[in-house]
Protein backbone atom coordinates (compact mmCIF):
# COMPACT_ATOMS: atom_id res chain seq x y z
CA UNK A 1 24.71 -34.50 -9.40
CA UNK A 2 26.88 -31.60 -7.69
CA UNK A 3 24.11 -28.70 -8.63
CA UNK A 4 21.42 -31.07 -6.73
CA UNK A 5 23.57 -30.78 -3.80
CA UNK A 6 24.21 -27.18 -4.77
CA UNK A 7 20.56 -26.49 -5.26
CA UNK A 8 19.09 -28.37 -2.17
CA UNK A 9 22.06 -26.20 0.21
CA UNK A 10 20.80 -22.71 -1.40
CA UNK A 11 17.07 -23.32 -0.73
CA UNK A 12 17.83 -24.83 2.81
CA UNK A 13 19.62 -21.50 3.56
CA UNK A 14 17.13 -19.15 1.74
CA UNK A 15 14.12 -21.60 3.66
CA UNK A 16 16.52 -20.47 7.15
CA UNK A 17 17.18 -16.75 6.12
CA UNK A 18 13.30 -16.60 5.93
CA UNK A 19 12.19 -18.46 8.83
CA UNK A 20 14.91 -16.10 10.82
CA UNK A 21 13.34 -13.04 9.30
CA UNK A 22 9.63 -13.87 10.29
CA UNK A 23 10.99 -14.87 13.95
CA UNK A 24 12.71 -11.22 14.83
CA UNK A 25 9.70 -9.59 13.27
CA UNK A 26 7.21 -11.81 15.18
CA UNK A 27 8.96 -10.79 18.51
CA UNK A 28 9.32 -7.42 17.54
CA UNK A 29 5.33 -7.62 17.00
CA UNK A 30 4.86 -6.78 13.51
CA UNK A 31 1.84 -9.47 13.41
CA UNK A 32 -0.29 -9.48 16.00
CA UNK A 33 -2.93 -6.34 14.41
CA UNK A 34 -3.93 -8.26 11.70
CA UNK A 35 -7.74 -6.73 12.03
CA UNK A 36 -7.61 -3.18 12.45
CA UNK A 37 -6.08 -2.62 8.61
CA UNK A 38 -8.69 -4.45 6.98
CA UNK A 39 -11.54 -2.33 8.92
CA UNK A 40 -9.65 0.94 8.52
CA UNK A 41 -10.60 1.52 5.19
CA UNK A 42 -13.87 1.72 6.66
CA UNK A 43 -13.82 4.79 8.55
CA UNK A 44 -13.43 8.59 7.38
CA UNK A 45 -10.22 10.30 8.32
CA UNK A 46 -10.17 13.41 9.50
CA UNK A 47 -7.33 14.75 6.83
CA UNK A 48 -9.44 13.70 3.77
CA UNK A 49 -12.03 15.81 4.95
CA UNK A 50 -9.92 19.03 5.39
CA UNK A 51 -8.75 18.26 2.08
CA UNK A 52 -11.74 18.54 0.59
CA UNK A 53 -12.97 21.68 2.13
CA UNK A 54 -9.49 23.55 0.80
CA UNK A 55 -10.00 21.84 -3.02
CA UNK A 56 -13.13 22.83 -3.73
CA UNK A 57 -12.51 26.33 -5.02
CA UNK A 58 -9.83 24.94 -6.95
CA UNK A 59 -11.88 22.12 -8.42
CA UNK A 60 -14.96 23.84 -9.22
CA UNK A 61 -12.04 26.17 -11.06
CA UNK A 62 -10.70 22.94 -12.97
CA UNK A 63 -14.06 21.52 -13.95
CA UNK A 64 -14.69 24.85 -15.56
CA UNK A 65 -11.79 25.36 -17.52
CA UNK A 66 -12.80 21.43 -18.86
CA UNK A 67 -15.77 22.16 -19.36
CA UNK A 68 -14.51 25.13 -22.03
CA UNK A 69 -12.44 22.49 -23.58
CA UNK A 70 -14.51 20.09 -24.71
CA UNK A 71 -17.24 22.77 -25.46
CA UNK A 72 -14.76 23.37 -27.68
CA UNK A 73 -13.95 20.33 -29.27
CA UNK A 74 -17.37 19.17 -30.43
């Protein structure tokens, strides 16, 4: 009967620890742009597209050197 007591006091204090937790970070903000994440994955970024314009030399370069490969193993 001592680890129900035991038991009940740990998940009281975890249940506290938590509710704590989400309070600081709710003042501090951390939840209020809960839309712009989900629609951000919409939109093209402007450092994907430099990427791309520097890798294609390179990739073209890659594809080749596959290409020889499994020319080469059939």
């Amino acid at each position: 009967m001592d680890i129900l007591y035991l038991m009940i006091l740990c998940s009281v204090s975890l249940a506290a620890v938590f509710l704590v937790v989400f309070i600081v970070y709710a003042r501090k903000g951390q939840f209020e742009d809960d839309e712009s994440p989900a629609v951000r994955i919409l939109f093209d970024s402007e450092e994907i597209k430099e990427k791309e314009g520097d890798g294609n030399e390179e990739g073209d370069k890659e594809k080749g050197e596959n290409n020889k490969i499994e020319e080469k193993s059939e």
